[in-house]
PDB file of N, CA and C in Angstrom:
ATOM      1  N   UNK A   1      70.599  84.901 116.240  1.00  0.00           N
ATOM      2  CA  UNK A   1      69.761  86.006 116.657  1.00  0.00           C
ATOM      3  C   UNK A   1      68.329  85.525 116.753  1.00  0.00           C
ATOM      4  N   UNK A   2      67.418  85.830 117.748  1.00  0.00           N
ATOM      5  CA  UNK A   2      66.338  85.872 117.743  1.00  0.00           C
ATOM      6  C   UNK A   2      65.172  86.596 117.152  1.00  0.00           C
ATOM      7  N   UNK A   3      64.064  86.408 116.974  1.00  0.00           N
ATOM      8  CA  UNK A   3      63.301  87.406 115.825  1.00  0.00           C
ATOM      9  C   UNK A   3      63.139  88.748 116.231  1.00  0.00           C
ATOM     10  N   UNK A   4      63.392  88.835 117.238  1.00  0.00           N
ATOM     11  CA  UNK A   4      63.215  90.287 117.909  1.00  0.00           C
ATOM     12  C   UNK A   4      64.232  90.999 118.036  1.00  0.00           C
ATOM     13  N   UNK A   5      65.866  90.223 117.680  1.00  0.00           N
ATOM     14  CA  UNK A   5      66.932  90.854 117.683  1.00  0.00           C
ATOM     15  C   UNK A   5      67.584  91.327 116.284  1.00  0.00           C
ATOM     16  N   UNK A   6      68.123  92.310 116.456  1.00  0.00           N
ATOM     17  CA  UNK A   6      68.590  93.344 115.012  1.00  0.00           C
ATOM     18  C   UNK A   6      70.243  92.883 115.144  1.00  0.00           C
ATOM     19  N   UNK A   7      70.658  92.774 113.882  1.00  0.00           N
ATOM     20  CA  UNK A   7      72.112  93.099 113.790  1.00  0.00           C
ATOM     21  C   UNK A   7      72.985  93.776 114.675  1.00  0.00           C
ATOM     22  N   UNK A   8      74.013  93.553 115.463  1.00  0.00           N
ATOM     23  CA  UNK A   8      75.003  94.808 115.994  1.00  0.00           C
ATOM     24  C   UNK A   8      73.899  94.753 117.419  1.00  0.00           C
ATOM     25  N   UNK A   9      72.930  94.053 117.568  1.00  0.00           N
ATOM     26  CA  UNK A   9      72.414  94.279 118.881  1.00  0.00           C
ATOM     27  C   UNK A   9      71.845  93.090 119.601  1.00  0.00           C
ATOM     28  N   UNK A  10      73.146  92.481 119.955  1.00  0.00           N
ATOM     29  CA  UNK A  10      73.029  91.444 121.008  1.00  0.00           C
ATOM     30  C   UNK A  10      72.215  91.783 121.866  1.00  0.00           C
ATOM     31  N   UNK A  11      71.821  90.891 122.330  1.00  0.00           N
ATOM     32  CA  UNK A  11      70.807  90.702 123.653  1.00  0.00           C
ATOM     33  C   UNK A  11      71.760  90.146 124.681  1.00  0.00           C
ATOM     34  N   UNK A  12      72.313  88.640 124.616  1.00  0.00           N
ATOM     35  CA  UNK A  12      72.748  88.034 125.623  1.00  0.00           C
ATOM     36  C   UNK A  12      74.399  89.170 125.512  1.00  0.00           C
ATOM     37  N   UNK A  13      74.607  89.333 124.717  1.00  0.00           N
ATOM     38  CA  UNK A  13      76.390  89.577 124.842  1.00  0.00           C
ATOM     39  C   UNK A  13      76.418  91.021 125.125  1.00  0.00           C
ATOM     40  N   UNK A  14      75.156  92.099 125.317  1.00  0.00           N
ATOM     41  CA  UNK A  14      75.142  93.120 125.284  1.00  0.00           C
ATOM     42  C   UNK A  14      76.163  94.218 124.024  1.00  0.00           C
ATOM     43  N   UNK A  15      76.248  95.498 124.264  1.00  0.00           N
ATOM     44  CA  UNK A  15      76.190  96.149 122.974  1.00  0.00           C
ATOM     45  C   UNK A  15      77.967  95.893 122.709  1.00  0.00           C
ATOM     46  N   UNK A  16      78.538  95.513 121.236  1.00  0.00           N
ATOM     47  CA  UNK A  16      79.566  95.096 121.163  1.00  0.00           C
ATOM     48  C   UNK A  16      79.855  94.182 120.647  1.00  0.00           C
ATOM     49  N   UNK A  17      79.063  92.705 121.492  1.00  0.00           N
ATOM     50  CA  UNK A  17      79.344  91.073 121.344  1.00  0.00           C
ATOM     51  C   UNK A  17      79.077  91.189 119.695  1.00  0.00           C
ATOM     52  N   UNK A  18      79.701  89.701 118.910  1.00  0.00           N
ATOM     53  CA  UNK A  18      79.690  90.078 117.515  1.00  0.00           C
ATOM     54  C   UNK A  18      79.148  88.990 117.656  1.00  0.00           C
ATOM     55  N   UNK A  19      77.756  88.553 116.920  1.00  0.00           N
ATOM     56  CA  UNK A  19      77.395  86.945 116.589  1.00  0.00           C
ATOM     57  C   UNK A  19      77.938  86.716 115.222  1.00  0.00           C
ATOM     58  N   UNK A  20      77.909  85.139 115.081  1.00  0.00           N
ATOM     59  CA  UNK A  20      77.517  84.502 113.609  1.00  0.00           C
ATOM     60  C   UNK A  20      76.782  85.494 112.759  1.00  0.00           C
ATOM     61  N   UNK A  21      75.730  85.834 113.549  1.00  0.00           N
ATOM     62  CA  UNK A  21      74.718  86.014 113.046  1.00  0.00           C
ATOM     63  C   UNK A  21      74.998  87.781 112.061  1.00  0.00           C
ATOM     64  N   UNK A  22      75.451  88.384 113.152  1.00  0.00           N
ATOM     65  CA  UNK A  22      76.071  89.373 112.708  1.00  0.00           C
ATOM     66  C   UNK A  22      77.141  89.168 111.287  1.00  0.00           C
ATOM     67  N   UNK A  23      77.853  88.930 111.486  1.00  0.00           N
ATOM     68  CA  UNK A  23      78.838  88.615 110.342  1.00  0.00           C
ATOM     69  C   UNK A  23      78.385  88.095 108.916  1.00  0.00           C
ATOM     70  N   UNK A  24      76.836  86.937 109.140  1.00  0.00           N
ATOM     71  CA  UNK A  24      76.617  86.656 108.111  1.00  0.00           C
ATOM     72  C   UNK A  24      75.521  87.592 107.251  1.00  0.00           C
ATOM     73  N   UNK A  25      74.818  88.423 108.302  1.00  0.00           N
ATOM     74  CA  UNK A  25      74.467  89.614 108.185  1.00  0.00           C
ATOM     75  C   UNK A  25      75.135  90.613 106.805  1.00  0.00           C
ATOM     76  N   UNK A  26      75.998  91.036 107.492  1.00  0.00           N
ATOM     77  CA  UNK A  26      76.974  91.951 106.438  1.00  0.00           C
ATOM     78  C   UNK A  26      77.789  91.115 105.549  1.00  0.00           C
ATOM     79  N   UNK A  27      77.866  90.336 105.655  1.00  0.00           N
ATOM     80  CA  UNK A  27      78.442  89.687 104.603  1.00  0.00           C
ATOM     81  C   UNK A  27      77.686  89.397 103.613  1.00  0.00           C
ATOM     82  N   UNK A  28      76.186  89.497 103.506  1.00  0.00           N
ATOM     83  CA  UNK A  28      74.823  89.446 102.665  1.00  0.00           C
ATOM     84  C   UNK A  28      74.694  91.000 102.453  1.00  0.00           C
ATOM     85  N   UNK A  29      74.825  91.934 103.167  1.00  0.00           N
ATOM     86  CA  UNK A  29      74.642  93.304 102.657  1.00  0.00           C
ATOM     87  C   UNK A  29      76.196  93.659 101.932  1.00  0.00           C
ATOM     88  N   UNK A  30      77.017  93.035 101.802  1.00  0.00           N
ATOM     89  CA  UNK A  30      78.283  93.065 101.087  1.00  0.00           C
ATOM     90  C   UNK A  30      78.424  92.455  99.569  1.00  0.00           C
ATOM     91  N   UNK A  31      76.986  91.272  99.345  1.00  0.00           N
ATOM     92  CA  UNK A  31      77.029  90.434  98.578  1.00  0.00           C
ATOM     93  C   UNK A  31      78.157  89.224  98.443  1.00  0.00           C
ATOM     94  N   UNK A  32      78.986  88.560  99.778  1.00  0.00           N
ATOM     95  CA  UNK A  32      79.806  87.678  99.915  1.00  0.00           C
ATOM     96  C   UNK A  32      79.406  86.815 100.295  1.00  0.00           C
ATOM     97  N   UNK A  33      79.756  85.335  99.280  1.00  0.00           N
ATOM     98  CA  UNK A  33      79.493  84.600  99.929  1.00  0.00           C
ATOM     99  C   UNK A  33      80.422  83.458 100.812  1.00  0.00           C
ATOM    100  N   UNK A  34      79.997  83.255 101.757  1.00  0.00           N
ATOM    101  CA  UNK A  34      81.066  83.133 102.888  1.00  0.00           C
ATOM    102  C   UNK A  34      80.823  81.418 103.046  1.00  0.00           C
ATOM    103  N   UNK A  35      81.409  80.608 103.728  1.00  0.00           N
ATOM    104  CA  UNK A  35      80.926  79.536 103.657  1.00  0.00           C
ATOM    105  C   UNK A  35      81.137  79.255 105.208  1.00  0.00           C
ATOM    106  N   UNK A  36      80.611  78.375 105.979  1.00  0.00           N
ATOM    107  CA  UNK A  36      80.583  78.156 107.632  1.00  0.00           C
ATOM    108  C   UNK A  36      81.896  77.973 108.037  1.00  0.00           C
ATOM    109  N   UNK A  37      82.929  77.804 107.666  1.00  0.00           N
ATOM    110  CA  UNK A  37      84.081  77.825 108.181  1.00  0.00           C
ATOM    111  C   UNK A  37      84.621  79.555 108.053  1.00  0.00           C
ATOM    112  N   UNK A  38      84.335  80.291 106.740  1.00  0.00           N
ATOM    113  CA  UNK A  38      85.135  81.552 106.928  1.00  0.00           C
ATOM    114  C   UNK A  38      83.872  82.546 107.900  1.00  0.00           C
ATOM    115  N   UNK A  39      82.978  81.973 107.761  1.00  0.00           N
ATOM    116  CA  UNK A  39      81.579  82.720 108.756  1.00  0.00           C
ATOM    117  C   UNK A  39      82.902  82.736 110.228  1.00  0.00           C
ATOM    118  N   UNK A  40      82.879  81.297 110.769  1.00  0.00           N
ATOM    119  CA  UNK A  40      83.655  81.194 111.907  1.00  0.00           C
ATOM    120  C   UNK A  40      84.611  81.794 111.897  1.00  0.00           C
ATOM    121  N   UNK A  41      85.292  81.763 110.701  1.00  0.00           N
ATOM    122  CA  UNK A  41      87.021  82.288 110.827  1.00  0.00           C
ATOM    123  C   UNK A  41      86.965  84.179 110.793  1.00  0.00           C
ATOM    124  N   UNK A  42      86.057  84.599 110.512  1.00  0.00           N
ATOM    125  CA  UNK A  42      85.930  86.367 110.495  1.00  0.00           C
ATOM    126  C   UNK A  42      84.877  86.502 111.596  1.00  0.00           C
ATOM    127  N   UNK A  43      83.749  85.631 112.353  1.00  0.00           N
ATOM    128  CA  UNK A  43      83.428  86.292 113.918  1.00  0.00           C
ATOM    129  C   UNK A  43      84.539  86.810 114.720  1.00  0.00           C
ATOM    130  N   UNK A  44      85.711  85.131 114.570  1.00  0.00           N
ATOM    131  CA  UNK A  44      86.538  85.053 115.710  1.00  0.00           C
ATOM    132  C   UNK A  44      87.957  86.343 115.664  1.00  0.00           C
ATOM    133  N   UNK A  45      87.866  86.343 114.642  1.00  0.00           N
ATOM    134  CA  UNK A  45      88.695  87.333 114.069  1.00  0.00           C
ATOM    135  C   UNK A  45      88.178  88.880 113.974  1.00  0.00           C
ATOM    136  N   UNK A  46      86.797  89.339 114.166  1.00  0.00           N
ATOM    137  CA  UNK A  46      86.289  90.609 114.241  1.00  0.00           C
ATOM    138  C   UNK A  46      86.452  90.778 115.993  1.00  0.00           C
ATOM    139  N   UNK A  47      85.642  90.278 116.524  1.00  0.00           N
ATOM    140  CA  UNK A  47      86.062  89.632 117.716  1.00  0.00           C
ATOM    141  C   UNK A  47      87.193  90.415 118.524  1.00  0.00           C
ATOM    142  N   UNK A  48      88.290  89.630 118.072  1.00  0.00           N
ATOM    143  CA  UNK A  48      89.572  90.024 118.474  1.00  0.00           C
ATOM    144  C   UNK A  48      89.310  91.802 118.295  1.00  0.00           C
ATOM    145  N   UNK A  49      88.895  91.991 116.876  1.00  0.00           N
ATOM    146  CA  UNK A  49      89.484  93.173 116.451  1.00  0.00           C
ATOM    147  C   UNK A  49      88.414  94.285 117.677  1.00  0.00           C
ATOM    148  N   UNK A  50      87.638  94.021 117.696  1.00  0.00           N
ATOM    149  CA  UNK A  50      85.893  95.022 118.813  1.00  0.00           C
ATOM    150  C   UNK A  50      86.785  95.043 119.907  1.00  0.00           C
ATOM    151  N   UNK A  51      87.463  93.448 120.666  1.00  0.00           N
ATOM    152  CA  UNK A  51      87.621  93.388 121.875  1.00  0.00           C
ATOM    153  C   UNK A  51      89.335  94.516 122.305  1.00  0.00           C
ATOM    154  N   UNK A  52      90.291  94.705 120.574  1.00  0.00           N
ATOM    155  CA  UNK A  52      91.059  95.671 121.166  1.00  0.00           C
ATOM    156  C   UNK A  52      90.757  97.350 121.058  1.00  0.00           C
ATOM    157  N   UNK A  53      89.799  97.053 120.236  1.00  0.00           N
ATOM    158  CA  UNK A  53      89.310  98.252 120.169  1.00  0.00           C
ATOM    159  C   UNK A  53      88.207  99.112 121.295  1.00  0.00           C
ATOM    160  N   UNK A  54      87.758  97.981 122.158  1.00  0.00           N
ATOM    161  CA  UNK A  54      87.116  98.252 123.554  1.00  0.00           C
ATOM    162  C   UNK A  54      88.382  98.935 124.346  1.00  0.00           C
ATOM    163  N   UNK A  55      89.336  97.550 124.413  1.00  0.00           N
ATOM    164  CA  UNK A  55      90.401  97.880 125.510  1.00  0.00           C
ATOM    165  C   UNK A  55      91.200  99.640 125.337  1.00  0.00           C
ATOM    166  N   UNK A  56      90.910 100.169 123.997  1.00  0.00           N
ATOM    167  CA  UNK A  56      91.670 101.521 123.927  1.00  0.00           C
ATOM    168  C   UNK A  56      90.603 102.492 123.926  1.00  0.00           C
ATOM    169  N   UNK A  57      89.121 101.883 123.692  1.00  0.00           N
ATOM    170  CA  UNK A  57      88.682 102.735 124.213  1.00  0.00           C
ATOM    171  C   UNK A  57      88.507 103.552 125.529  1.00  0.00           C
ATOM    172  N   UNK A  58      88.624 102.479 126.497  1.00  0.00           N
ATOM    173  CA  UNK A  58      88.747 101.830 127.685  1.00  0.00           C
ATOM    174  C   UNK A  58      89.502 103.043 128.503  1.00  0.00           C
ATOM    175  N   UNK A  59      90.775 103.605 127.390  1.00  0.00           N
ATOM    176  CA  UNK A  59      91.697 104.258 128.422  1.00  0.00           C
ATOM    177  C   UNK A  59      91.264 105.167 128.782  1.00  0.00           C
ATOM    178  N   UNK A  60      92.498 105.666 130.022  1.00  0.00           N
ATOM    179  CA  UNK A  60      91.939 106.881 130.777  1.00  0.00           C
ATOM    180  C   UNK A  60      93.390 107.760 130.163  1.00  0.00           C
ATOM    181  N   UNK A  61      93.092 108.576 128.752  1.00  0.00           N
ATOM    182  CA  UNK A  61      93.442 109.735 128.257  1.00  0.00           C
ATOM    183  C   UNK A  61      93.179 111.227 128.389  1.00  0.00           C
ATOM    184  N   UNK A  62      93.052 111.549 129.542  1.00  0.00           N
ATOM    185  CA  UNK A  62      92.000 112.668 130.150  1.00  0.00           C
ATOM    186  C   UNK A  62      93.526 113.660 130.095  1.00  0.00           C
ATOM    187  N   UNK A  63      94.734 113.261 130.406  1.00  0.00           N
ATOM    188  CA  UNK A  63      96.265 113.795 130.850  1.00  0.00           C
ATOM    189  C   UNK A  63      96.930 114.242 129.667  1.00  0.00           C
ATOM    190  N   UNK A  64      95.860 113.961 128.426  1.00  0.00           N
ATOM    191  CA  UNK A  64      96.947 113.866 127.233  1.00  0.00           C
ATOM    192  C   UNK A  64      96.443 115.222 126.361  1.00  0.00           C
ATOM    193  N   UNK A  65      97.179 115.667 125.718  1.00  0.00           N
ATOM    194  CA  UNK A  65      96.197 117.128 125.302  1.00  0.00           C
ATOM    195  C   UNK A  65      95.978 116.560 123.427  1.00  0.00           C
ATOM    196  N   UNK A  66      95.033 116.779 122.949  1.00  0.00           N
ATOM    197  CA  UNK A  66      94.559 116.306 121.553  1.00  0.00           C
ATOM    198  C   UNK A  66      95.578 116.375 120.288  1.00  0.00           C
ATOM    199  N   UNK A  67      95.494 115.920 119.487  1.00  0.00           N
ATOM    200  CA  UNK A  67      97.097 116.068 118.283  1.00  0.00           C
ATOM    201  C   UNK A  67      96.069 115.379 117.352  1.00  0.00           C
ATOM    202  N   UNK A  68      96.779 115.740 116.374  1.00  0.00           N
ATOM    203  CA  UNK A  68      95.799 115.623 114.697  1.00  0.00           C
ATOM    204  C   UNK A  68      97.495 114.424 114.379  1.00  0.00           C
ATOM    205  N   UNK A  69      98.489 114.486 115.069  1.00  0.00           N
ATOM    206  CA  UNK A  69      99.500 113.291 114.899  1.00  0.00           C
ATOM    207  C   UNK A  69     100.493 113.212 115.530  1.00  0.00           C
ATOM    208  N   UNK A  70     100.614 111.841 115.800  1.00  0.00           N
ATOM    209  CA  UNK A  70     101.756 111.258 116.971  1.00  0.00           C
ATOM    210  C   UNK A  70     103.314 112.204 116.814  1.00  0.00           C
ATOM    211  N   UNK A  71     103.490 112.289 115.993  1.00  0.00           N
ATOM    212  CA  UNK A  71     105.242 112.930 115.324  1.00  0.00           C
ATOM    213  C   UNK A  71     104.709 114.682 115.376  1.00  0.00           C
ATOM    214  N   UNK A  72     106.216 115.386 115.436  1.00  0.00           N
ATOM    215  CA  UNK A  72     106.236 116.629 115.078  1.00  0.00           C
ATOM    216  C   UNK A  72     106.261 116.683 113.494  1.00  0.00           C
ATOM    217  N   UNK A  73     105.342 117.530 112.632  1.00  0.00           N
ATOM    218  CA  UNK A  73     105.369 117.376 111.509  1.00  0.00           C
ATOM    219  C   UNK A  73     106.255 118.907 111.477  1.00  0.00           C
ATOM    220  N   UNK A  74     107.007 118.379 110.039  1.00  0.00           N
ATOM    221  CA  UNK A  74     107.457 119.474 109.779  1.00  0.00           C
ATOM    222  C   UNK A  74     107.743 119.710 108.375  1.00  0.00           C
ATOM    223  N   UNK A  75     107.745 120.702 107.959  1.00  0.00           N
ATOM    224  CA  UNK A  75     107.738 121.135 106.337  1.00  0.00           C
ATOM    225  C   UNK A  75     108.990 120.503 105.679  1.00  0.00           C
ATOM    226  N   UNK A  76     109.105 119.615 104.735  1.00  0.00           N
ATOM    227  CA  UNK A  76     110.438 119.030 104.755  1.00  0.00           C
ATOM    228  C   UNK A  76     110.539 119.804 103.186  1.00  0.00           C
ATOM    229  N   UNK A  77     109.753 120.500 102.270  1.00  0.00           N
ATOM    230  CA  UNK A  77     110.180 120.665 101.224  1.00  0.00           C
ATOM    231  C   UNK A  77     110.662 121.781 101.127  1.00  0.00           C
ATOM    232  N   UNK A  78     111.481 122.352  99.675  1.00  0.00           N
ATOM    233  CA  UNK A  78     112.250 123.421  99.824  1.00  0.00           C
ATOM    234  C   UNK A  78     111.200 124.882  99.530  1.00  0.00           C
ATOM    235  N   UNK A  79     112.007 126.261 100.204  1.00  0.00           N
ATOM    236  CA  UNK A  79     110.766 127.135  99.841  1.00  0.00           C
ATOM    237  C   UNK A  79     110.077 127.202  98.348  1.00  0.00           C
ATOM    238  N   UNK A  80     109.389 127.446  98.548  1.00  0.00           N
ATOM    239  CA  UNK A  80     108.877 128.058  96.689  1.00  0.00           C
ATOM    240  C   UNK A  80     109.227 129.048  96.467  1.00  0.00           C
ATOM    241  N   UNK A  81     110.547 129.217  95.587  1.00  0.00           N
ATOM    242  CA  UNK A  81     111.209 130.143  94.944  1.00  0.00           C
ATOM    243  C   UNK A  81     111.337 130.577  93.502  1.00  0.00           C
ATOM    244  N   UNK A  82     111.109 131.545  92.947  1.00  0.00           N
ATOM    245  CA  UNK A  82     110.963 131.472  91.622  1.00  0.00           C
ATOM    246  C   UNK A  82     112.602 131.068  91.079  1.00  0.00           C
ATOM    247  N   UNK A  83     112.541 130.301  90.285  1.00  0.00           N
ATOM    248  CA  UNK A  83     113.656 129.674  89.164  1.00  0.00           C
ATOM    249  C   UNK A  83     113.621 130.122  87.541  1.00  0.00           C
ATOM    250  N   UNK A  84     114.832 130.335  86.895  1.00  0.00           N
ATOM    251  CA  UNK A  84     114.489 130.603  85.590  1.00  0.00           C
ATOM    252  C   UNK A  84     114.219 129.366  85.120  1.00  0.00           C
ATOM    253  N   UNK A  85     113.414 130.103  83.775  1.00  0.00           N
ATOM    254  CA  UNK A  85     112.728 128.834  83.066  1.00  0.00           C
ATOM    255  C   UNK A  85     113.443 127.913  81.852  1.00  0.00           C
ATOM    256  N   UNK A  86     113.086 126.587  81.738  1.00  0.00           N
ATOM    257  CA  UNK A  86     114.044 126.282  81.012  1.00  0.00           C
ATOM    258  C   UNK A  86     114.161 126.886  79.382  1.00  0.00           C
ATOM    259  N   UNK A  87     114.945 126.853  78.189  1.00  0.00           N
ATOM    260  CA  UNK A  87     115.095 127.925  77.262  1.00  0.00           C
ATOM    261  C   UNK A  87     113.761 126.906  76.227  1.00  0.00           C
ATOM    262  N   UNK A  88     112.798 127.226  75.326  1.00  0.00           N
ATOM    263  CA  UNK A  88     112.031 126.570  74.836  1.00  0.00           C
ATOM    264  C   UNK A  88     112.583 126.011  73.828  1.00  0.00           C
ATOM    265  N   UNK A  89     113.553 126.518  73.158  1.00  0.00           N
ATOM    266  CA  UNK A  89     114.058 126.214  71.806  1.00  0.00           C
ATOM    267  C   UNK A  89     115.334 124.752  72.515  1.00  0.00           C
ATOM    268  N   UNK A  90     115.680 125.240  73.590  1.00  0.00           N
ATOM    269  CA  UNK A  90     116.549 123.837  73.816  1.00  0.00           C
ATOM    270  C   UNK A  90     115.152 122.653  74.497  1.00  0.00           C
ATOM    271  N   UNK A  91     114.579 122.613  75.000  1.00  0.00           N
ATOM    272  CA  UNK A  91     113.642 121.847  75.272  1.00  0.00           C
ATOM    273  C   UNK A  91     113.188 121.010  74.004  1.00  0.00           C
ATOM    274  N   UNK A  92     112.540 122.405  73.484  1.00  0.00           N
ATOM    275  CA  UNK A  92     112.118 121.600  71.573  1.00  0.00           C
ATOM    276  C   UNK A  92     112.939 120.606  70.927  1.00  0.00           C
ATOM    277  N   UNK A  93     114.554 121.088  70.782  1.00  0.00           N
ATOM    278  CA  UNK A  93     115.408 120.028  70.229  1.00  0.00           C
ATOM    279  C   UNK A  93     115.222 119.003  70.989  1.00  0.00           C
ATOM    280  N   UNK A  94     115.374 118.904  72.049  1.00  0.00           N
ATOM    281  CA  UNK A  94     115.353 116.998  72.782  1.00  0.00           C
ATOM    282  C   UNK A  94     114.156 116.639  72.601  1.00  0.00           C
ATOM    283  N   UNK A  95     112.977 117.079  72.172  1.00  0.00           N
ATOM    284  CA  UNK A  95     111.884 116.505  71.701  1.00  0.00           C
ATOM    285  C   UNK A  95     112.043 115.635  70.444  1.00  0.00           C
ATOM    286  N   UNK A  96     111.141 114.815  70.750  1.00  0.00           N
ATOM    287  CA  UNK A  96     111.307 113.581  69.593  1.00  0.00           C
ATOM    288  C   UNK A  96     110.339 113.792  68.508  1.00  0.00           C
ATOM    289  N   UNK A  97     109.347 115.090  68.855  1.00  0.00           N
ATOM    290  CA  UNK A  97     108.538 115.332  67.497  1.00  0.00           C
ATOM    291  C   UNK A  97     108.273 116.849  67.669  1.00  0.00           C
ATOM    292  N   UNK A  98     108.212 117.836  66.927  1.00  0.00           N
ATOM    293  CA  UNK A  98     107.853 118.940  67.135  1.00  0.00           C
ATOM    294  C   UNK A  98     107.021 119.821  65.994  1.00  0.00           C
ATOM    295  N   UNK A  99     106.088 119.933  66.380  1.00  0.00           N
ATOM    296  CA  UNK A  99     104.753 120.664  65.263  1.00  0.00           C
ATOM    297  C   UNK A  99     104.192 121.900  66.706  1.00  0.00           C
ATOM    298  N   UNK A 100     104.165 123.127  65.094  1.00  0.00           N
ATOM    299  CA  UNK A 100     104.170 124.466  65.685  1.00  0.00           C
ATOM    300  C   UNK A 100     104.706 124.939  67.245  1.00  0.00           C
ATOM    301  N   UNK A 101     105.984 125.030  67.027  1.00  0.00           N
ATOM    302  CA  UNK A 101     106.499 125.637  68.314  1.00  0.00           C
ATOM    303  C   UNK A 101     106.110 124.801  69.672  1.00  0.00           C
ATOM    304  N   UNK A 102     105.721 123.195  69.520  1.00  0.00           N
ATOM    305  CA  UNK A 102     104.615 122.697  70.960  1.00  0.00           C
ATOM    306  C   UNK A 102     105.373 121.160  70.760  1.00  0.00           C
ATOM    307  N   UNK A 103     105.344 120.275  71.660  1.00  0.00           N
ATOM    308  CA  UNK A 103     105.653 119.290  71.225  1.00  0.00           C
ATOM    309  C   UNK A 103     104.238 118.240  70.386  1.00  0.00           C
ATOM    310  N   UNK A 104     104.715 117.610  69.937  1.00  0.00           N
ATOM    311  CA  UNK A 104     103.954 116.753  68.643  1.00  0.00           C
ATOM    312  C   UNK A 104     103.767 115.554  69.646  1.00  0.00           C
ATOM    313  N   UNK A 105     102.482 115.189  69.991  1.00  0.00           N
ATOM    314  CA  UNK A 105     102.464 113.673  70.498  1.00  0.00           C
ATOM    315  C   UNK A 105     101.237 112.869  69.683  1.00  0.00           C
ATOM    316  N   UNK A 106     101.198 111.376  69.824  1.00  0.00           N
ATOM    317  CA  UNK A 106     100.063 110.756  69.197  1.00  0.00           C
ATOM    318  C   UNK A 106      99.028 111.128  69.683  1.00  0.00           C
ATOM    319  N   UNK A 107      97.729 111.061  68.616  1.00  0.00           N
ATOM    320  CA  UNK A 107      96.556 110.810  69.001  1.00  0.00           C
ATOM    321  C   UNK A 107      95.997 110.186  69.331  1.00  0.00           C
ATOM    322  N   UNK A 108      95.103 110.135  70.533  1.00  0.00           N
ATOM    323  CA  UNK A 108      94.585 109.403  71.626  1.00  0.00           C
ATOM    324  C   UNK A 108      93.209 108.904  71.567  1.00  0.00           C
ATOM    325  N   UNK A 109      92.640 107.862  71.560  1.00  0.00           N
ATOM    326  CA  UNK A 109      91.867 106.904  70.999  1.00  0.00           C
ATOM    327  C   UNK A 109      90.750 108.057  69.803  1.00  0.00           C
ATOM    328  N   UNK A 110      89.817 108.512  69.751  1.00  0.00           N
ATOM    329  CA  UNK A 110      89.147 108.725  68.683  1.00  0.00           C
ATOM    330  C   UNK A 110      89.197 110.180  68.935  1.00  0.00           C
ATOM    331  N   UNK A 111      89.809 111.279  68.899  1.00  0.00           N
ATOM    332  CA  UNK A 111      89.748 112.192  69.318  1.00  0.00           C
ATOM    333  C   UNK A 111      89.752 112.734  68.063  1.00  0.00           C
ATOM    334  N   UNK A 112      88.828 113.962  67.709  1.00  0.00           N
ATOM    335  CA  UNK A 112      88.562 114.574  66.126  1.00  0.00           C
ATOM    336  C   UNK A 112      89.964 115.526  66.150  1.00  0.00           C
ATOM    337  N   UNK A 113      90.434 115.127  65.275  1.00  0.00           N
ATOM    338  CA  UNK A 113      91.619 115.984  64.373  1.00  0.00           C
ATOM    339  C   UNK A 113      91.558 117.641  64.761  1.00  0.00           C
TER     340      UNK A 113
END
């Protein structure tokens, strides 16, 4: 980049192009440190990622009407129906500790009595 050029705003590659310069950019506002080979190996690789993300911007979706998602969603769970409840006193027995009518569990790091 040149001194007059900002991050994310190529001059020669116009708006889009990703420099070095860019990458090592955010990778300093990320606190990473990158070394000249992974600098190279994530331009060429962001790169890719801008240039498919141009191409879909690209399309002509004007025919398609808007969707919040590709699939028909549909309610797959059962209604919410009231159920009886289970009996407390059989619950209590399969408990492995029981103080006042509740189940009994350990105490959890310093918690006052």
């Amino acid at each position: 980049m040149s001194g007059t050029e900002e991050p994310g705003h190529a001059v020669n590659g116009g708006p889009g192009h990703l420099s070095r310069s860019d990458v090592i950019h955010v990778a300093n506002l990320a606190r990473l440190a990158l070394t000249d080979d992974e600098v190279d190996m994530f331009t060429a690789q962001l790169r890719t990622v801008l240039a498919h993300a141009a191409d879909v911007a690209a399309l002509d979706l004007s025919h398609l009407a808007p969707m919040a998602h590709p699939l028909p969603v549909e309610n797959v769970l059962r209604p919410d129906e009231p159920q009886p409840c289970l009996d407390r006193a059989e619950v209590l027995a399969a408990a492995p500790a029981v103080e006042d009518n509740r189940f009994r569990v350990p105490r959890i790091g310093s918690e006052p009595a």
